[in-house]
Protein backbone atom coordinates (compact mmCIF):
# COMPACT_ATOMS: atom_id res chain seq x y z
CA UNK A 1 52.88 26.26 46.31
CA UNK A 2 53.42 26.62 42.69
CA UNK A 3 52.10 24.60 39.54
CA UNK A 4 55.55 24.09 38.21
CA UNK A 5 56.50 20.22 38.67
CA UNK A 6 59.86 21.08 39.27
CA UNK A 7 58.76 23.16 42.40
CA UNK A 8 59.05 19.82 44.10
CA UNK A 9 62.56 19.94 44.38
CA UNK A 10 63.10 23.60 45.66
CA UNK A 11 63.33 22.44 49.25
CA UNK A 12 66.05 20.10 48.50
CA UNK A 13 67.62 23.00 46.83
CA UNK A 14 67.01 25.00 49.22
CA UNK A 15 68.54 22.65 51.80
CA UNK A 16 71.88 21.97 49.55
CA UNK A 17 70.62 18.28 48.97
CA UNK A 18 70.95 18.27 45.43
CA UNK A 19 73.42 16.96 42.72
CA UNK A 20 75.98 19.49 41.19
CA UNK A 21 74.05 19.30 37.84
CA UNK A 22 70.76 19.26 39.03
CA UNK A 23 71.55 22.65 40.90
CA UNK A 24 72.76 23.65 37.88
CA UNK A 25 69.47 23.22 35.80
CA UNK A 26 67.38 24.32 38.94
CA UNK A 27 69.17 27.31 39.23
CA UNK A 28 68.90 27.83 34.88
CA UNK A 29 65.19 27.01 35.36
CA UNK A 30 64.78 29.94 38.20
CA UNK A 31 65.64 32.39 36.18
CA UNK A 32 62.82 31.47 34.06
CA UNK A 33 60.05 30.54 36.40
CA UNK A 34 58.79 33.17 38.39
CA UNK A 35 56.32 30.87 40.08
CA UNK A 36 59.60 28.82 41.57
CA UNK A 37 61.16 31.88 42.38
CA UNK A 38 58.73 33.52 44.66
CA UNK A 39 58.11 29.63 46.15
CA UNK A 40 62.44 29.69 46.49
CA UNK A 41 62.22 33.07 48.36
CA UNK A 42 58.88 32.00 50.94
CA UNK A 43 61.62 29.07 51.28
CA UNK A 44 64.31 31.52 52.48
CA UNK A 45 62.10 33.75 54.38
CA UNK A 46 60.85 31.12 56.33
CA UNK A 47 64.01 29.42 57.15
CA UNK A 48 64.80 32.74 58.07
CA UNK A 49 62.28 33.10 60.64
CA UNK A 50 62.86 30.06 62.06
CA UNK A 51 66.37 30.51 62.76
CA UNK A 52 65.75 33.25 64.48
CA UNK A 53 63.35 32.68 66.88
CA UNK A 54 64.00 32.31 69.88
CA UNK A 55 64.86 28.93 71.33
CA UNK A 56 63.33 28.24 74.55
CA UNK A 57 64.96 26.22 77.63
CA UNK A 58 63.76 23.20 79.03
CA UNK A 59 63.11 23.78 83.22
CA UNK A 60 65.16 20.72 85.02
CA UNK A 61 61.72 19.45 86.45
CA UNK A 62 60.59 19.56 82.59
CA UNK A 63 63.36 17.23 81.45
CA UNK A 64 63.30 15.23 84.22
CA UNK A 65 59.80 14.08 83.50
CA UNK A 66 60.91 13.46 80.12
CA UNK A 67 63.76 10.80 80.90
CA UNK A 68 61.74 9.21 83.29
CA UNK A 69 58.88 8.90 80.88
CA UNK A 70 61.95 7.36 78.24
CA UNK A 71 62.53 5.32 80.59
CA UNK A 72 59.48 3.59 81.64
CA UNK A 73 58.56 3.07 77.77
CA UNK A 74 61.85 1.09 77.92
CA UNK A 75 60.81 -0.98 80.50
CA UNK A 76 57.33 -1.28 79.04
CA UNK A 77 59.16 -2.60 75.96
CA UNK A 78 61.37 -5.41 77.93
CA UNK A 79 58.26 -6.19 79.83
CA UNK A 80 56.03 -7.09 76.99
CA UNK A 81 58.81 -8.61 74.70
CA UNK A 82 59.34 -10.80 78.37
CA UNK A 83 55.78 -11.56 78.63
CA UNK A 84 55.46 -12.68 74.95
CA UNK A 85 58.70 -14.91 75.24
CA UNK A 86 57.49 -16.80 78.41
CA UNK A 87 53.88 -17.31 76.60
CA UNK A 88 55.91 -19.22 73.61
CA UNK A 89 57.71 -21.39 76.00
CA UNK A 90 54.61 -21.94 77.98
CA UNK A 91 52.98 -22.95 74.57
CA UNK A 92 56.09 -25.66 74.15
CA UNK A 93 56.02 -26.91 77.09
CA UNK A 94 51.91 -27.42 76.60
CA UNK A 95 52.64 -28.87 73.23
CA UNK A 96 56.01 -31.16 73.87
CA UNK A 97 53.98 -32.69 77.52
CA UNK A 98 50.74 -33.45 75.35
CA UNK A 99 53.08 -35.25 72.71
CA UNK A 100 54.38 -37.45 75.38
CA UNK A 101 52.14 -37.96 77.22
CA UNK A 102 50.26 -39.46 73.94
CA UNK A 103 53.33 -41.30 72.81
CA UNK A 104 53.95 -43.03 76.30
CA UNK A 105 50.49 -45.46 75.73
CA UNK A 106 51.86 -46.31 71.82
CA UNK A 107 54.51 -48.23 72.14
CA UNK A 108 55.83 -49.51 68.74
CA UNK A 109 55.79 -53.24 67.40
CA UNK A 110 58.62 -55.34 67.89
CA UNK A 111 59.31 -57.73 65.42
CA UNK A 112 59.96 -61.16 66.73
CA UNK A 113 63.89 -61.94 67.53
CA UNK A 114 65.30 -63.75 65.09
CA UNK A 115 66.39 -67.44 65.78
CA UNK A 116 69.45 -67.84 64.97
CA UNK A 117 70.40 -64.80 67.86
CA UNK A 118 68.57 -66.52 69.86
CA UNK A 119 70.29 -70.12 68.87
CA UNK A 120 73.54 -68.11 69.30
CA UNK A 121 72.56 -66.71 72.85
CA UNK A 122 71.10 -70.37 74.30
CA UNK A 123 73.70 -72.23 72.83
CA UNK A 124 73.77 -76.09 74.91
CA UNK A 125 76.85 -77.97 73.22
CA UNK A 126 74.99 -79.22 69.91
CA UNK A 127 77.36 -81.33 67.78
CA UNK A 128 79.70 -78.07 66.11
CA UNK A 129 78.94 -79.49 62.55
CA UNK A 130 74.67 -79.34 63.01
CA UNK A 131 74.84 -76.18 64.82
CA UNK A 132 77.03 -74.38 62.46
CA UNK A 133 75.03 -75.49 59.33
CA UNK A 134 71.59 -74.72 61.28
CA UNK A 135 73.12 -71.36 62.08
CA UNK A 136 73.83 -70.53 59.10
CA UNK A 137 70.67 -71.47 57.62
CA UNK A 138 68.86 -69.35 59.95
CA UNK A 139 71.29 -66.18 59.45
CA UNK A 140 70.71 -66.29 55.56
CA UNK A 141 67.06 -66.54 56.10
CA UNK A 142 67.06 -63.72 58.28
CA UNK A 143 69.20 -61.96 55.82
CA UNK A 144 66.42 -62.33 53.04
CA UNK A 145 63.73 -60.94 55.01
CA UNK A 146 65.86 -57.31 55.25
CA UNK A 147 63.76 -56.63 58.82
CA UNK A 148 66.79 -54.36 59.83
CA UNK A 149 68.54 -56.56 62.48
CA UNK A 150 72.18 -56.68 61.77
């Protein structure tokens, strides 16, 4: 390969992959670099060669063995992705049974029901003007202590 550091881009050249001006400056530059020329024409002589060698047929037996190889790495593939998928679930189940099984012992504290629901359920025909005023004592007093039962 040559020393030139624009030698790097003879293949693309070579291959047409290049921008209109950058052909033009690689082709301005061969005329001036003997080092990329010679490396331009081992390019071409080699392409050369290659196109025209002969190309040699696959036997049906040949290409058989080749799909069915293709196809057992697909199934390989599905197999392990399947494998790995039913491990993760396996792991949540694990996980979410442990969890409740822990949470079924705690059971969380109740805070006591206030009294006037329960003066308001067991209600026994107190005079209407002591039960409402008790009533409402107890609802404001229940209302101060915010505890969340509306």
């Amino acid at each position: 390969m040559s020393e030139c550091e624009r030698a790097q881009r003879l293949s693309a050249y070579h291959d047409g992959e290049v921008s209109e001006a950058e052909r033009v400056s690689l082709e301005a530059h061969l005329q001036g670099c003997p080092a990329c020329a010679a490396e331009l024409n081992r390019l071409r002589r080699l392409s050369d060669l290659l196109s025209a060698a002969p190309r040699p047929e696959m036997s049906a037996e040949a290409l058989a063995r080749l799909h069915r190889a293709a196809d057992a790495l697909v199934t390989a593939d599905l197999g392990r992705m399947a494998k790995a998928l039913m491990a993760v679930a396996a792991s949540i189940l694990i996980v979410s049974g442990v969890w409740l099984w822990q949470s079924r012992g705690r059971t969380q504290p109740t805070e006591p029901i206030p009294a006037w629901e329960t003066a308001a359920v067991t209600y026994q025909g107190v005079p209407a003007s002591a039960s409402d005023e008790q009533l409402a004592r107890w609802i404001v007093q229940d209302l101060e202590r915010k505890n969340g039962h509306d």
